[in-house]
PDB file of N, CA and C in Angstrom:
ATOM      1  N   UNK A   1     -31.632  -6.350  69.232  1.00  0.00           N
ATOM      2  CA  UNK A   1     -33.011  -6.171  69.647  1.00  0.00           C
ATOM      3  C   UNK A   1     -33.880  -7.126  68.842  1.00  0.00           C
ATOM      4  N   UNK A   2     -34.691  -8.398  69.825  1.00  0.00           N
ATOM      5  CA  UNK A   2     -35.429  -9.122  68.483  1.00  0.00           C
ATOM      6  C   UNK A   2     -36.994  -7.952  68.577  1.00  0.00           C
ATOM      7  N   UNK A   3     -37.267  -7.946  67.366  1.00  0.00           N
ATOM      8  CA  UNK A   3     -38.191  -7.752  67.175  1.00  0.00           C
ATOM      9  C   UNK A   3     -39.701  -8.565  66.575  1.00  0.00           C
ATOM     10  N   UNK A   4     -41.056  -8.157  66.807  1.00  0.00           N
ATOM     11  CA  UNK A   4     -41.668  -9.325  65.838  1.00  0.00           C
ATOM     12  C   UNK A   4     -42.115  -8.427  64.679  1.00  0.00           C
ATOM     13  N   UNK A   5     -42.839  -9.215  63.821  1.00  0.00           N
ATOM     14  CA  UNK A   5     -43.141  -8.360  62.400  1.00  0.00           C
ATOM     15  C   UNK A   5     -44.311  -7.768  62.795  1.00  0.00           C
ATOM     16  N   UNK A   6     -45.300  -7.759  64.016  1.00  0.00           N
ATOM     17  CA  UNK A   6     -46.490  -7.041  63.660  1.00  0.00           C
ATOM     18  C   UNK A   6     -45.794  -5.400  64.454  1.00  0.00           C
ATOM     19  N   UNK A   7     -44.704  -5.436  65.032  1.00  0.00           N
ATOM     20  CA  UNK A   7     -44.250  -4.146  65.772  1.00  0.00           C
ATOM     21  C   UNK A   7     -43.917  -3.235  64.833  1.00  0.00           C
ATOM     22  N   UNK A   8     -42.713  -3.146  63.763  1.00  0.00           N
ATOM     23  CA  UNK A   8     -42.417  -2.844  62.677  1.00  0.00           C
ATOM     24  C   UNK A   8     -42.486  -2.994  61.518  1.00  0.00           C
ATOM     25  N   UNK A   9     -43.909  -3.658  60.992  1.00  0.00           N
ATOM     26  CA  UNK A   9     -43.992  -4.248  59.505  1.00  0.00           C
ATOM     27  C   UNK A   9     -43.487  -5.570  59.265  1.00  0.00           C
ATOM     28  N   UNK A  10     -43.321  -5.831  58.424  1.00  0.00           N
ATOM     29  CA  UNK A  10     -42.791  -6.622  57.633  1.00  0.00           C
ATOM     30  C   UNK A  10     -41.001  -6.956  58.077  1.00  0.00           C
ATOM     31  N   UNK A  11     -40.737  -6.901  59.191  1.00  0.00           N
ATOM     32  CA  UNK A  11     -39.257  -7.025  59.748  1.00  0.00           C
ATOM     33  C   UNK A  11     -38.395  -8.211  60.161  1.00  0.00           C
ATOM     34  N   UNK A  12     -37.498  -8.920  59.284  1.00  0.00           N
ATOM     35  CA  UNK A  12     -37.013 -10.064  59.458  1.00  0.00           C
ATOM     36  C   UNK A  12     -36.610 -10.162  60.919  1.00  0.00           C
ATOM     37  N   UNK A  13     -37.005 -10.893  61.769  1.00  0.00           N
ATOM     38  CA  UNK A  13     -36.392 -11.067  63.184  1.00  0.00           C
ATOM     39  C   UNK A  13     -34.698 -11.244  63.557  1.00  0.00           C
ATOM     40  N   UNK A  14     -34.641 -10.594  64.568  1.00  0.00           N
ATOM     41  CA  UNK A  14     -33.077 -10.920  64.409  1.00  0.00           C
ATOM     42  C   UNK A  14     -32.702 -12.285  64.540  1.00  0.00           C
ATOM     43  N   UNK A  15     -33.338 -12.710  65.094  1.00  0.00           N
ATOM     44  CA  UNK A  15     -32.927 -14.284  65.988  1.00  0.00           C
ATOM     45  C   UNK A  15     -33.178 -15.081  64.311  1.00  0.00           C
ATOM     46  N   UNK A  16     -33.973 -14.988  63.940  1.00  0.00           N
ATOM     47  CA  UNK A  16     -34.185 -16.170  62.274  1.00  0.00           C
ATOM     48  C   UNK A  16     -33.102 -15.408  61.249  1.00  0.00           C
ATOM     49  N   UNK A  17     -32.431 -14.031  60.933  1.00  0.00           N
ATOM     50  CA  UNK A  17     -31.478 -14.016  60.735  1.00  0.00           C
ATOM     51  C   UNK A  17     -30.292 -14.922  61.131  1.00  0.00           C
ATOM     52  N   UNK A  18     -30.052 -14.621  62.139  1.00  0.00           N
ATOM     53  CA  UNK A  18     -28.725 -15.355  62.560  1.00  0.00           C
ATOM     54  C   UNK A  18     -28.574 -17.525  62.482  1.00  0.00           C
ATOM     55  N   UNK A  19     -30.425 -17.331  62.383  1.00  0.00           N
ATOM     56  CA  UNK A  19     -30.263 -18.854  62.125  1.00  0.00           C
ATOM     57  C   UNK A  19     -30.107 -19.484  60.577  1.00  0.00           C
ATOM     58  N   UNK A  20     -30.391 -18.162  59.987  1.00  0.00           N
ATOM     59  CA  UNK A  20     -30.237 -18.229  58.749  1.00  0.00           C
ATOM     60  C   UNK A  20     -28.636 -18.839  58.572  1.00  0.00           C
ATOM     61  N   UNK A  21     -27.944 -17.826  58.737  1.00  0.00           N
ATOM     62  CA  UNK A  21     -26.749 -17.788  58.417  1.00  0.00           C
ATOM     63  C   UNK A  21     -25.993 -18.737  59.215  1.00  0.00           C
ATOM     64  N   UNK A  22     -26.260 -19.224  59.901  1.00  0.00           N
ATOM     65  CA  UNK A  22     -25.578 -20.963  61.075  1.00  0.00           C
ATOM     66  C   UNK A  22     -25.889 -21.747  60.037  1.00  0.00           C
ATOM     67  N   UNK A  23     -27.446 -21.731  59.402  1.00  0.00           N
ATOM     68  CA  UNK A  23     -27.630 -22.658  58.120  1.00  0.00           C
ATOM     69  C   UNK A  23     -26.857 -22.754  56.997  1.00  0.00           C
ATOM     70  N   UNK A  24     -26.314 -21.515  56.918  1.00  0.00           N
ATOM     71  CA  UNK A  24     -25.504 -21.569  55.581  1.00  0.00           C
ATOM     72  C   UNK A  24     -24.161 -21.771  55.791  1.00  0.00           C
ATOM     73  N   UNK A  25     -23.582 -21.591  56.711  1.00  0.00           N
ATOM     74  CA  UNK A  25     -22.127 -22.129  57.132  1.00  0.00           C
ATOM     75  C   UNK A  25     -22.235 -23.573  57.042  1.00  0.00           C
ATOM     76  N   UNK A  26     -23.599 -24.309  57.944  1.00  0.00           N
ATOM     77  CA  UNK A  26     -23.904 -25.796  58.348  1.00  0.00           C
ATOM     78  C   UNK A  26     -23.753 -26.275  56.536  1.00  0.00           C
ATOM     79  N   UNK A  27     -24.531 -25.351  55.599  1.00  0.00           N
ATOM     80  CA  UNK A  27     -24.251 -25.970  53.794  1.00  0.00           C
ATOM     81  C   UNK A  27     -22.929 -26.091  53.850  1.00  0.00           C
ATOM     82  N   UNK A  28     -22.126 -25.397  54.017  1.00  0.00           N
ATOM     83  CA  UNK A  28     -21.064 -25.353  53.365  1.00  0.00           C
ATOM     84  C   UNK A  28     -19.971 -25.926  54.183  1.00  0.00           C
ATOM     85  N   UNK A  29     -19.940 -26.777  54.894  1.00  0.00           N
ATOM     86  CA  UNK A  29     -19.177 -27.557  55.938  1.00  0.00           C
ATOM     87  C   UNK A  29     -19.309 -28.996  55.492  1.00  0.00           C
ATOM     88  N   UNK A  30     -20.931 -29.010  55.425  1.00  0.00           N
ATOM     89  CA  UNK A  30     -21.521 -30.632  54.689  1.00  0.00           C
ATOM     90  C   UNK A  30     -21.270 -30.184  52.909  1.00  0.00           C
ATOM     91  N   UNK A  31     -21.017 -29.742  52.427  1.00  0.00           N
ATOM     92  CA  UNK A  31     -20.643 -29.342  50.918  1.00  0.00           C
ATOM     93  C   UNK A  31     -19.396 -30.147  50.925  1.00  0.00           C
ATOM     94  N   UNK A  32     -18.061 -29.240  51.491  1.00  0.00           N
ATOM     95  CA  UNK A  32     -17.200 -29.869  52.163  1.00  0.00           C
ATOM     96  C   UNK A  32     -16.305 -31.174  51.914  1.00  0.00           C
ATOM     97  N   UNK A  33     -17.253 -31.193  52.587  1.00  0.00           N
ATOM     98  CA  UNK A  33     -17.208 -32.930  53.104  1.00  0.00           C
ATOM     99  C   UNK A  33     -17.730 -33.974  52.250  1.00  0.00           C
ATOM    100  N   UNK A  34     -18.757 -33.425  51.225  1.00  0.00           N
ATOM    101  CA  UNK A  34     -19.532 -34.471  50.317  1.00  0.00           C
ATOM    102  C   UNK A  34     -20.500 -35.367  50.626  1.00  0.00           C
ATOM    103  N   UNK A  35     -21.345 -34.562  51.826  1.00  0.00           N
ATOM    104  CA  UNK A  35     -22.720 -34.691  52.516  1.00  0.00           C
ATOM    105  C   UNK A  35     -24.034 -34.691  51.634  1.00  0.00           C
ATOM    106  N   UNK A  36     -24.193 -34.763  50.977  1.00  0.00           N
ATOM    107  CA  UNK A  36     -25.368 -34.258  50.003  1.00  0.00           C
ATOM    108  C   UNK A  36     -26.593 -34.454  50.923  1.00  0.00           C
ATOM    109  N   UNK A  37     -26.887 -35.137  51.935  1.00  0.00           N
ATOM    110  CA  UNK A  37     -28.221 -35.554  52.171  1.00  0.00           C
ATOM    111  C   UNK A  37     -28.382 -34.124  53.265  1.00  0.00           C
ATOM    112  N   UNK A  38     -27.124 -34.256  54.096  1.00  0.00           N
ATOM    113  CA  UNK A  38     -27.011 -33.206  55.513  1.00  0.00           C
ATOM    114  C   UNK A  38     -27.416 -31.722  54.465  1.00  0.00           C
ATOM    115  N   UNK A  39     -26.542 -31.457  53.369  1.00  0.00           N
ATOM    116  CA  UNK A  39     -26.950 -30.249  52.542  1.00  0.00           C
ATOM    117  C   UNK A  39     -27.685 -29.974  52.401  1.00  0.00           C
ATOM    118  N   UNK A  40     -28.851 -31.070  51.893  1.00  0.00           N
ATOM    119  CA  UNK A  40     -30.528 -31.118  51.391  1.00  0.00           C
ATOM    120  C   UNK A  40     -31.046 -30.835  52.491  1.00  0.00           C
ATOM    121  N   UNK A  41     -31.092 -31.077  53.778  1.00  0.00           N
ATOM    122  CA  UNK A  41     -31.587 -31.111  55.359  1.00  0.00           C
ATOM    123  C   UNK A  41     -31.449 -29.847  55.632  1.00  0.00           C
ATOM    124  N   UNK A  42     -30.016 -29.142  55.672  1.00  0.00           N
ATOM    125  CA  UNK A  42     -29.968 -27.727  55.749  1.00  0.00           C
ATOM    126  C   UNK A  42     -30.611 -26.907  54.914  1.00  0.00           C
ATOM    127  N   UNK A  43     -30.983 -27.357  53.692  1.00  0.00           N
ATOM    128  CA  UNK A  43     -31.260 -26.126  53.101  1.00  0.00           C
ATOM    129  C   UNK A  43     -32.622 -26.342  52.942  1.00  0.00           C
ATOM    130  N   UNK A  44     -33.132 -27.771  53.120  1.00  0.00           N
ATOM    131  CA  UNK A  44     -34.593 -27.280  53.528  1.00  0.00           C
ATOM    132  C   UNK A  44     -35.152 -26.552  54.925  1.00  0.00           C
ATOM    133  N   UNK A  45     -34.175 -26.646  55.984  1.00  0.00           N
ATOM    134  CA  UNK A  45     -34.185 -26.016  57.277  1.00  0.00           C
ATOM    135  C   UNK A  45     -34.209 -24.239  56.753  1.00  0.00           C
ATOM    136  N   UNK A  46     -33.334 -24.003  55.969  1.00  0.00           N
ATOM    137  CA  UNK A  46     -32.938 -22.514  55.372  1.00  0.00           C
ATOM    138  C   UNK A  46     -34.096 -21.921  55.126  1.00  0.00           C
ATOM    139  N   UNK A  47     -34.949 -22.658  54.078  1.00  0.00           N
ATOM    140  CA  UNK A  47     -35.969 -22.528  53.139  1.00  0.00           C
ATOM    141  C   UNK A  47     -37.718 -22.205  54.354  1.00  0.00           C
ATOM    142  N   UNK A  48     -37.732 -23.296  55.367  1.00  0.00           N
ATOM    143  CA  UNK A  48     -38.241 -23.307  56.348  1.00  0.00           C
ATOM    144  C   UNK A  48     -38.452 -21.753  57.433  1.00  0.00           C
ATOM    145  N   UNK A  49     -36.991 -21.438  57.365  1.00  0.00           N
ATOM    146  CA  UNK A  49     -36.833 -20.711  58.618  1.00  0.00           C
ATOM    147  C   UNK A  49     -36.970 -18.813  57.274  1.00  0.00           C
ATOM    148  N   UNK A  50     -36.619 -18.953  56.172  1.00  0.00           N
ATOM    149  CA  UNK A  50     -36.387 -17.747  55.495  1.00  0.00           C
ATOM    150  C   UNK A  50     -36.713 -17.741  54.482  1.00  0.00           C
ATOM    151  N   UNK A  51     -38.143 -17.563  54.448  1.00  0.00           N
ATOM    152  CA  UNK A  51     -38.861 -18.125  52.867  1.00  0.00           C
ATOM    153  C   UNK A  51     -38.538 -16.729  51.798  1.00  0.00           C
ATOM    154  N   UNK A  52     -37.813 -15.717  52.393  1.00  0.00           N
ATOM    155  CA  UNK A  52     -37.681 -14.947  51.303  1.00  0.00           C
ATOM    156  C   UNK A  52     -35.468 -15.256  50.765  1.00  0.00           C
ATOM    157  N   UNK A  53     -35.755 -16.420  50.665  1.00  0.00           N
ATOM    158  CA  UNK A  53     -33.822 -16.575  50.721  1.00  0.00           C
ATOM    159  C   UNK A  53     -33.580 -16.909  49.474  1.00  0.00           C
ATOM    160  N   UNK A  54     -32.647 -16.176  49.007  1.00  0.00           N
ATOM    161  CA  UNK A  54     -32.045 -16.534  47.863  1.00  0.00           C
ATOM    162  C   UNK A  54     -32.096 -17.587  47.114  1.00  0.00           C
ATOM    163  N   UNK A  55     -31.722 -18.766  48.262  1.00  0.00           N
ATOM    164  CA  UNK A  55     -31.531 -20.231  47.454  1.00  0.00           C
ATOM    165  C   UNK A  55     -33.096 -20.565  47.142  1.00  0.00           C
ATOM    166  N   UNK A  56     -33.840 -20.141  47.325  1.00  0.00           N
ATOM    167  CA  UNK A  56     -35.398 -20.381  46.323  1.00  0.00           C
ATOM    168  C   UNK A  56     -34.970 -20.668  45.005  1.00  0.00           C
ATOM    169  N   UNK A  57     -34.237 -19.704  44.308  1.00  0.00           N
ATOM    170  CA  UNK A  57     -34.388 -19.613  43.133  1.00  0.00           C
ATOM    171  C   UNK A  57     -33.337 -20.686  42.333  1.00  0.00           C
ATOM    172  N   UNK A  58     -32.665 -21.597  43.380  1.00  0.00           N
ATOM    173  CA  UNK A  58     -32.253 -22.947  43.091  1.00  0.00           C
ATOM    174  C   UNK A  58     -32.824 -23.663  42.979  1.00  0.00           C
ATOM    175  N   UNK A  59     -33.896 -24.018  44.153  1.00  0.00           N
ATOM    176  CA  UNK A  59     -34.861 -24.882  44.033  1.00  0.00           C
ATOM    177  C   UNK A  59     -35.684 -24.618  42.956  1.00  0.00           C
ATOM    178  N   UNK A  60     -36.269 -23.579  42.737  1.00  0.00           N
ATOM    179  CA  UNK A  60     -37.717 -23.402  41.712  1.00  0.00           C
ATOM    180  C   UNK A  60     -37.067 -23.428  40.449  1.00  0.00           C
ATOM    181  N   UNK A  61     -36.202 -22.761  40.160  1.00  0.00           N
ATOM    182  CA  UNK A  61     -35.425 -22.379  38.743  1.00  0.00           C
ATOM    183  C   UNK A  61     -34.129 -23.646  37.990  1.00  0.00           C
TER     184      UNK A  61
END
């Protein structure tokens, strides 16, 4: 069920979930391989699409 955030609060959508996680497979395929630029691309796509994501605290920290 997608939902938007003004229906239920504050509710991650399903659909930017799942793109989340295509993003993070897409890291770790170009990891891999020894992509560094495609990595940087994805994970600013990550960062873009799921500003509450973990890998923040790579970037900032």
């Amino acid at each position: 069920v997608l939902m938007h955030a003004n229906q239920r609060g504050a509710v991650t959508p399903y659909l930017t979930m799942i793109c989340a996680a295509l993003l993070r497979t897409a890291m770790v395929a170009h990891q891999r391989r020894g992509e560094s630029d495609a990595v940087a691309h994805c994970l600013f796509q990550l960062l873009a699409v799921q500003p509450d994501a973990p890998e923040w605290s790579q970037v900032i920290g």
